[in-house]
Protein backbone atom coordinates (compact mmCIF):
# COMPACT_ATOMS: atom_id res chain seq x y z
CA UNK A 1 -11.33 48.73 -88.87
CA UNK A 2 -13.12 47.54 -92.17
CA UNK A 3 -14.80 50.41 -93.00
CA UNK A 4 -11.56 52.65 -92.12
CA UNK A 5 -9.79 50.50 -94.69
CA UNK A 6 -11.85 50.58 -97.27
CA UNK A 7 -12.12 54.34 -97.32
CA UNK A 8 -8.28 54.20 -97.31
CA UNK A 9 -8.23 51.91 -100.73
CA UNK A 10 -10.85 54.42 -101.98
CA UNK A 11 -9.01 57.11 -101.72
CA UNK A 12 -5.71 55.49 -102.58
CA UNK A 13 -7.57 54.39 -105.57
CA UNK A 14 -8.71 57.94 -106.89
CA UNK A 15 -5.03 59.28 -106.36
CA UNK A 16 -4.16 56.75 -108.63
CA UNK A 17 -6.71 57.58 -111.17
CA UNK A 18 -5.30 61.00 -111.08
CA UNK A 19 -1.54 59.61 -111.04
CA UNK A 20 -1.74 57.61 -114.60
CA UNK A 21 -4.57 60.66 -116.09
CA UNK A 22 -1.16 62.94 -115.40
CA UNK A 23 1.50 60.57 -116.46
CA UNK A 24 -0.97 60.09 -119.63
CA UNK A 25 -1.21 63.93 -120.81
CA UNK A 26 1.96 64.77 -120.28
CA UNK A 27 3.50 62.13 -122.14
CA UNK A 28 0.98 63.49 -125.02
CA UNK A 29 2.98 66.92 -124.38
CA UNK A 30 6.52 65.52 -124.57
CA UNK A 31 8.18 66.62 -127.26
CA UNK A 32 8.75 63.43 -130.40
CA UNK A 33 5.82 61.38 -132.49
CA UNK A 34 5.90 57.50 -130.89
CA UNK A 35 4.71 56.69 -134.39
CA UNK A 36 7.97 58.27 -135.88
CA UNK A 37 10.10 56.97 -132.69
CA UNK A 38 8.58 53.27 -133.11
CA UNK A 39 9.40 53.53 -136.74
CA UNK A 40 13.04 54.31 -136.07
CA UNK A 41 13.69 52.00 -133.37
CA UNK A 42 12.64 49.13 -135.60
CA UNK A 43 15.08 50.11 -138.08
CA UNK A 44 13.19 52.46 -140.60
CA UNK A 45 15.11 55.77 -141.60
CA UNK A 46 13.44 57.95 -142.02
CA UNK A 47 9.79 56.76 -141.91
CA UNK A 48 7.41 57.41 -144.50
CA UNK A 49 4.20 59.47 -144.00
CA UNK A 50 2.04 56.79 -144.92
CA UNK A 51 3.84 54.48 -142.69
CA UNK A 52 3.50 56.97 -139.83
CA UNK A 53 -0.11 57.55 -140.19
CA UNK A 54 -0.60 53.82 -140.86
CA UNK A 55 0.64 53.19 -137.22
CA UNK A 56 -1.41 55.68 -135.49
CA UNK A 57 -4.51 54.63 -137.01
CA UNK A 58 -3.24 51.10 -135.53
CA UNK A 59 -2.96 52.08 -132.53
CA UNK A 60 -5.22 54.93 -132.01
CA UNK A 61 -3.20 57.90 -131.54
CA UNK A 62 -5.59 59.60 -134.01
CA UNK A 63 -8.17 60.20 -131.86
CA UNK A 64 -8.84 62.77 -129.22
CA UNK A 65 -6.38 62.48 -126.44
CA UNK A 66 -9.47 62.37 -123.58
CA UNK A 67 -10.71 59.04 -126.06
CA UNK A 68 -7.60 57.58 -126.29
CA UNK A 69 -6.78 57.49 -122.24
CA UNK A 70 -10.71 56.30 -121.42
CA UNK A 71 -10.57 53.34 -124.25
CA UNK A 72 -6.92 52.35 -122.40
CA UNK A 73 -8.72 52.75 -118.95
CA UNK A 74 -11.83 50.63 -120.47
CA UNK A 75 -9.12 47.83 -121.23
CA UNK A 76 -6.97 48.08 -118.27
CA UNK A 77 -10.17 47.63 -116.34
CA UNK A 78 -10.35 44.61 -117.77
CA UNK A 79 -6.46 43.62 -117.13
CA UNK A 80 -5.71 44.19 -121.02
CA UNK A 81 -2.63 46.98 -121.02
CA UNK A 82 -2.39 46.72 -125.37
CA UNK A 83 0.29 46.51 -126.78
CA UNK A 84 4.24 48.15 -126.66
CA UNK A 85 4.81 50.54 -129.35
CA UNK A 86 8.54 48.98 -129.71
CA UNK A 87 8.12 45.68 -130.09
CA UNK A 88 4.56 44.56 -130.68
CA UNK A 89 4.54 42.22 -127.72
CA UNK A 90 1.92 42.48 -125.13
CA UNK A 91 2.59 44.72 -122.14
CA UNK A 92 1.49 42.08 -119.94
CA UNK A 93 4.67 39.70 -121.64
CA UNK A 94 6.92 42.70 -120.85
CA UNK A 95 5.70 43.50 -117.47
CA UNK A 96 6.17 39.38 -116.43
CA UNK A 97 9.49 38.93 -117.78
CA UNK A 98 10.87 42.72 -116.17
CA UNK A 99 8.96 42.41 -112.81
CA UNK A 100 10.92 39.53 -110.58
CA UNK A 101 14.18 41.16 -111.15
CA UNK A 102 12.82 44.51 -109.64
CA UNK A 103 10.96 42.52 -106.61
CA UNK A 104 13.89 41.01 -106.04
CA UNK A 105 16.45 43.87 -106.02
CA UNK A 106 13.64 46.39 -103.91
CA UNK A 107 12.94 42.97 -101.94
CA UNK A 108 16.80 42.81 -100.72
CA UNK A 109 17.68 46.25 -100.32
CA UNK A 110 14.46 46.58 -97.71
CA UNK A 111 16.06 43.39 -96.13
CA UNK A 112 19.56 45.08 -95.60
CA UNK A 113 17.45 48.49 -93.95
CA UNK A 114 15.72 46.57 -91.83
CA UNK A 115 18.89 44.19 -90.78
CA UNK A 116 21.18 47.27 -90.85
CA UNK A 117 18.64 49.99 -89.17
CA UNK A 118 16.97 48.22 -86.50
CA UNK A 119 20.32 47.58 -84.64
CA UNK A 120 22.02 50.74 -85.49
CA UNK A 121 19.12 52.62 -84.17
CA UNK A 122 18.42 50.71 -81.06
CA UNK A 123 23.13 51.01 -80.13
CA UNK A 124 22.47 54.63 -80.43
CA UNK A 125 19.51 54.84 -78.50
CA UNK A 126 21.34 53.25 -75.79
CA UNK A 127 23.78 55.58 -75.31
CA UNK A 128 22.24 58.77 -76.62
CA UNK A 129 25.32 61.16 -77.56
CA UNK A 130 28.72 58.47 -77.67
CA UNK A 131 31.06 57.90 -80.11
CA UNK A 132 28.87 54.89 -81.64
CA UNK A 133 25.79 57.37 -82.22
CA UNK A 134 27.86 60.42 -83.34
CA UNK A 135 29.92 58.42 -86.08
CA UNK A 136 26.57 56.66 -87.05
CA UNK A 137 24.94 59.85 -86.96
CA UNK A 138 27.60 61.79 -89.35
CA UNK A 139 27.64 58.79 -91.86
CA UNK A 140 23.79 58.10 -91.86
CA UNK A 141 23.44 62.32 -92.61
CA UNK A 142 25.92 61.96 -95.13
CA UNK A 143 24.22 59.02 -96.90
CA UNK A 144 20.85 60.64 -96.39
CA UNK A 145 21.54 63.80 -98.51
CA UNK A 146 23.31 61.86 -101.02
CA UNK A 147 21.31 61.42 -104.55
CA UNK A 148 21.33 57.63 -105.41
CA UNK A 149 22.76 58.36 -108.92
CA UNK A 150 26.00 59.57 -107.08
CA UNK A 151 25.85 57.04 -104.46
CA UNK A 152 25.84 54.36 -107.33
CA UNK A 153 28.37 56.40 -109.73
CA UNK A 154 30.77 56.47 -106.47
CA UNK A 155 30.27 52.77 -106.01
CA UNK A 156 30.89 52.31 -109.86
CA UNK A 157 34.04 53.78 -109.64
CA UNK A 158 35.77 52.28 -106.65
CA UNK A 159 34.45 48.90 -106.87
CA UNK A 160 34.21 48.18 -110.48
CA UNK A 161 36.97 50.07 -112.00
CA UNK A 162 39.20 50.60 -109.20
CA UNK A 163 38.57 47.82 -107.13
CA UNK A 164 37.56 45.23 -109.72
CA UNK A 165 35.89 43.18 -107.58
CA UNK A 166 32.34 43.79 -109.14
CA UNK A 167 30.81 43.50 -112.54
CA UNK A 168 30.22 46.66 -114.26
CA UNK A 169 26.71 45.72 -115.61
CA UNK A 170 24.68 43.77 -112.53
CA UNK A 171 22.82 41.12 -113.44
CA UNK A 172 20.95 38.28 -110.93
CA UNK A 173 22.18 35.64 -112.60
CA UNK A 174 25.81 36.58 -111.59
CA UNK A 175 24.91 35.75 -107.93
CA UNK A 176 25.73 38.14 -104.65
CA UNK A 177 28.53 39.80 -106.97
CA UNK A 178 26.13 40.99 -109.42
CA UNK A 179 23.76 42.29 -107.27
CA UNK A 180 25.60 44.13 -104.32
CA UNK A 181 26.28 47.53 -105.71
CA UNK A 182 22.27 47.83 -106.91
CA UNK A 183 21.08 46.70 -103.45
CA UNK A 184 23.52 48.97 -101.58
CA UNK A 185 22.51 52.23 -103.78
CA UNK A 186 19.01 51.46 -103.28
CA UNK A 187 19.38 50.15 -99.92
CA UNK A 188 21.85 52.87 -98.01
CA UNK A 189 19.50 55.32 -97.82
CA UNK A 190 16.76 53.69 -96.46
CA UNK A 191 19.14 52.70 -94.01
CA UNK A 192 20.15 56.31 -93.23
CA UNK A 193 16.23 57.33 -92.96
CA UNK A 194 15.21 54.40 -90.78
CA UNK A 195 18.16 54.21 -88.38
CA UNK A 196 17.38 57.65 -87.50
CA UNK A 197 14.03 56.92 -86.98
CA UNK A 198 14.37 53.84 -84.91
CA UNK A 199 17.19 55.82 -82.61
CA UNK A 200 14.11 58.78 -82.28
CA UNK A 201 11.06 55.91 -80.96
CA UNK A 202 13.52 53.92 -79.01
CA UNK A 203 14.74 57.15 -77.63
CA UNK A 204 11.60 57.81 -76.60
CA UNK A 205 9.87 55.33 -75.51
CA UNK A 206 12.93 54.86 -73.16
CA UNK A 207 12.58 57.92 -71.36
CA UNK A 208 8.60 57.54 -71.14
CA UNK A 209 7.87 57.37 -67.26
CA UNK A 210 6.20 54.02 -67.16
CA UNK A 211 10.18 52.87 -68.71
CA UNK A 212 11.82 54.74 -65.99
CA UNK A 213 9.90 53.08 -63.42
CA UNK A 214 9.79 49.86 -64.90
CA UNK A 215 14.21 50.46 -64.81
CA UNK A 216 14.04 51.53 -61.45
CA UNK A 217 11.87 48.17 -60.32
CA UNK A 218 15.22 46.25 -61.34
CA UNK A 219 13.89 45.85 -65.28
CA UNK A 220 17.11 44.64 -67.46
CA UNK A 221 18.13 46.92 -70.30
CA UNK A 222 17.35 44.33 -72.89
CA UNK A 223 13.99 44.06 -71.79
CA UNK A 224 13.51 47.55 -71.82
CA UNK A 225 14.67 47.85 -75.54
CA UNK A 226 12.32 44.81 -76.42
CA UNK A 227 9.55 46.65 -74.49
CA UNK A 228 10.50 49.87 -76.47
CA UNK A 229 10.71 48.46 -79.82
CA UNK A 230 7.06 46.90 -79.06
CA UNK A 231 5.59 49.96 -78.41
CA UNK A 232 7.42 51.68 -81.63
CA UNK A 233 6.49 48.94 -83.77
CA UNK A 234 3.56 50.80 -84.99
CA UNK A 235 5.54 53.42 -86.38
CA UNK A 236 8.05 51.00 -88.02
CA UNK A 237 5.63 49.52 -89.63
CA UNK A 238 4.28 52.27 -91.03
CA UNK A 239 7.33 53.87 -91.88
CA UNK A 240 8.75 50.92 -93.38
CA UNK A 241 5.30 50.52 -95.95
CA UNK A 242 6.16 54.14 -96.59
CA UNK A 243 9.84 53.21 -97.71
CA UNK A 244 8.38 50.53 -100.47
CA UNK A 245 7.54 53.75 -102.61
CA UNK A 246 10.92 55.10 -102.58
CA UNK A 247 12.50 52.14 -103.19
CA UNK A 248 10.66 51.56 -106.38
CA UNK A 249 10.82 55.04 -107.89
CA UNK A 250 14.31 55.00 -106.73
CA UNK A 251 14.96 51.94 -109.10
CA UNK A 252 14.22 53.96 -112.43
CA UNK A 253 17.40 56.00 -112.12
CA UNK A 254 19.62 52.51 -109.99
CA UNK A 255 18.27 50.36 -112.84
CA UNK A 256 19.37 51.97 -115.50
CA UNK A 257 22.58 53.39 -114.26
CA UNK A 258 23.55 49.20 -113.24
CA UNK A 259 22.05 48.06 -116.73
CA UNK A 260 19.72 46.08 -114.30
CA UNK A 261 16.98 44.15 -116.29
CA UNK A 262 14.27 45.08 -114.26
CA UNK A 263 10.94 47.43 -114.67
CA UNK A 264 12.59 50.51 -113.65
CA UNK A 265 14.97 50.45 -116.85
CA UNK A 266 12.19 49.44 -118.88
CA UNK A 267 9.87 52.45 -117.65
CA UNK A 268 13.27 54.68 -118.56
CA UNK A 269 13.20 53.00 -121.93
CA UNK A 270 9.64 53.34 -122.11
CA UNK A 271 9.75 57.27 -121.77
CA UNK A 272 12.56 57.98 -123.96
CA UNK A 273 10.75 56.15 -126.81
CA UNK A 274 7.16 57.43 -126.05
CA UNK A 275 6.04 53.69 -125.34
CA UNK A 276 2.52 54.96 -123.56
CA UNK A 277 1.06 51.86 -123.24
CA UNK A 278 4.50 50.52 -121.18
CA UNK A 279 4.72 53.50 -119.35
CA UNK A 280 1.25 53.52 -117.95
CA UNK A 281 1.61 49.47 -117.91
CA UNK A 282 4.10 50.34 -115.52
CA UNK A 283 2.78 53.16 -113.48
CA UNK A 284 -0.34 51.18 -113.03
CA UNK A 285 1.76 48.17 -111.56
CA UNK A 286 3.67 50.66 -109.33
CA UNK A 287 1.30 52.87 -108.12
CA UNK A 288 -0.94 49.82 -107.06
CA UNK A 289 2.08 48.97 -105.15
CA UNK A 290 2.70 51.98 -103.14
CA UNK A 291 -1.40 51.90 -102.62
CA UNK A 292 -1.01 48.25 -101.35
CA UNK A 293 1.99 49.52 -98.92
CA UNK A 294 0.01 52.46 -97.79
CA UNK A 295 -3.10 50.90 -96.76
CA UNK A 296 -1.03 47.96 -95.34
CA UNK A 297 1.35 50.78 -93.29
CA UNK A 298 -1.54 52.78 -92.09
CA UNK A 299 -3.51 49.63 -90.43
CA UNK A 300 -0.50 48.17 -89.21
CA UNK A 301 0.04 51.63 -87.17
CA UNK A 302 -3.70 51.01 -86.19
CA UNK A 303 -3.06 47.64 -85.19
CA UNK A 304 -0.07 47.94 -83.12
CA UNK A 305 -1.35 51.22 -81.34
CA UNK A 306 -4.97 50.72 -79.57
CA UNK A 307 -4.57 54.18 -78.78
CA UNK A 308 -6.54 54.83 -82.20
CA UNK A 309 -8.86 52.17 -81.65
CA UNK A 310 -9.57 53.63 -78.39
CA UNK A 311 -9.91 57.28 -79.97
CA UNK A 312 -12.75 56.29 -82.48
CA UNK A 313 -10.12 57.22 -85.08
CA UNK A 314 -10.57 54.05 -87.35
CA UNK A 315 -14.51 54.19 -87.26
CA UNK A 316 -14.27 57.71 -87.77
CA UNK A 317 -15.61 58.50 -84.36
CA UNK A 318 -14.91 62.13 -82.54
């Protein structure tokens, strides 16, 4: 099991490396001078040249680009992310004050997919082809092929402008109000994706022989269910690590469309004003996330299924 997980990390680790070296050189492609952008967001119009080349001296911007990403790598090795190009203020400051809001909005929208999905799935399991799983079937489709930006736009509109019963611009500090139409557009497709998925192991684990029997021996439905959703937990678990990544790149565009004041908006932000060291600040943070979730989904599978133990599969045995 150790040595299976640590040649998970490694790997997890290099597709990282290669994550941030392509988020680097193609911000160094976009089109716009941070130098001339940082200039103008501070209030200078138009910027002088000397002011211009003043900055990326400062900052390094006028050395090679292969230079410029390995001295950032030297420093974020050592947790040092520089400086914003905006601001002035440590990436690190940014980063602290931007990151709870975001944990706590992808925090409560995998809360209402699990509370949602789990019993959705398991009602339609039950009774495979009723009106409960068609309707839940049709809506869950509907909200799957959705984009979130529509989802939340739709949301916007009926209960913010129509409605009135939310605030247009969310905000934690508002309480439930201020935070339900974020949570839902994150949170409604994951429940689409994961009710499905719980109706499919139920489903099967339910029709497995050793079920069957176990029915046929007098075995309650609710235990069978229980039984079912032990033997699927595996797969939950892994699929539910898997929906951490989606939630947080699914935050850039529900951030900024709610005003949220969270990381995703300030990686949007961060792009549009060619703010490299936020933006790989950021991708660093969020890729070591989605490695964290991986490696945590793929032993959890291991764990809750001794099939692969059995197999060799974690020791890397034939």
């Amino acid at each position: 099991m150790l040595a299976y997980a640590l040649r998970r990390l490694l790997s997890a680790l290099a597709t990282l490396f290669g994550v941030l070296t392509l988020v680097f050189f193609l911000l160094a492609a976009a089109p716009g001078d941070p130098a001339v952008l940082a200039a103008r967001s501070s209030g200078t119009r138009p910027a002088s040249p000397e002011a211009v080349a003043a900055f990326r001296r400062l900052h390094g911007l006028d050395r090679p680009l292969p230079v410029q990403f390995a001295t950032w790598a030297a420093r974020a090795v050592r947790l040092d992310l520089g400086r914003s190009f905006q601001d002035g203020r440590e990436v690190r400051e940014r980063l602290a004050a931007a990151l709870p809001a975001t944990v706590y909005l992808n925090g409560c929208a995998l809360l209402l997919a699990l509370l949602a999905a789990v019993p959705c799935g398991v009602s339609a399991a039950r009774r495979p082809g009723g009106r409960f799983d068609r309707v839940t079937g049709a809506v869950f489709d509907l909200l799957f092929a959705t984009p979130s930006f529509v989802l939340g736009l739709l949301l916007l509109l009926v209960f913010s402008v129509k409605l009135r019963v939310t605030p247009l611009f969310s905000d934690p500090a508002l309480g439930p109000l201020g935070i339900a139409l974020p949570v839902a557009t994150l949170g409604l497709g994951a429940v689409a994706l994961l009710s499905r998925f719980v109706r499919a192991c139920v489903r099967t684990a339910l029709e497995d022989p050793a079920a069957l029997a176990a029915r046929a021996r007098g075995e309650s439905g609710r235990a069978s269910v229980r039984r079912a959703l032990r033997r699927s937990a595996g797969a939950l678990s892994a699929l539910a690590a898997v929906l951490v990544p989606s939630l947080v790149t699914g935050s850039v565009l529900v951030e900024r469309l709610f005003s949220w004041p969270g990381a995703g908006r300030l990686l949007a932000d961060g792009v549009f004003a060619r703010d490299v060291p936020v933006v790989l600040g950021l991708t660093l943070v969020a890729g070591g996330v989605v490695v964290v979730a991986s490696v945590a989904g793929d032993l959890a599978s291991a764990w809750f299924d001794p099939r692969l133990r059995d197999a060799g599969l974690l020791e890397g045995r034939p």
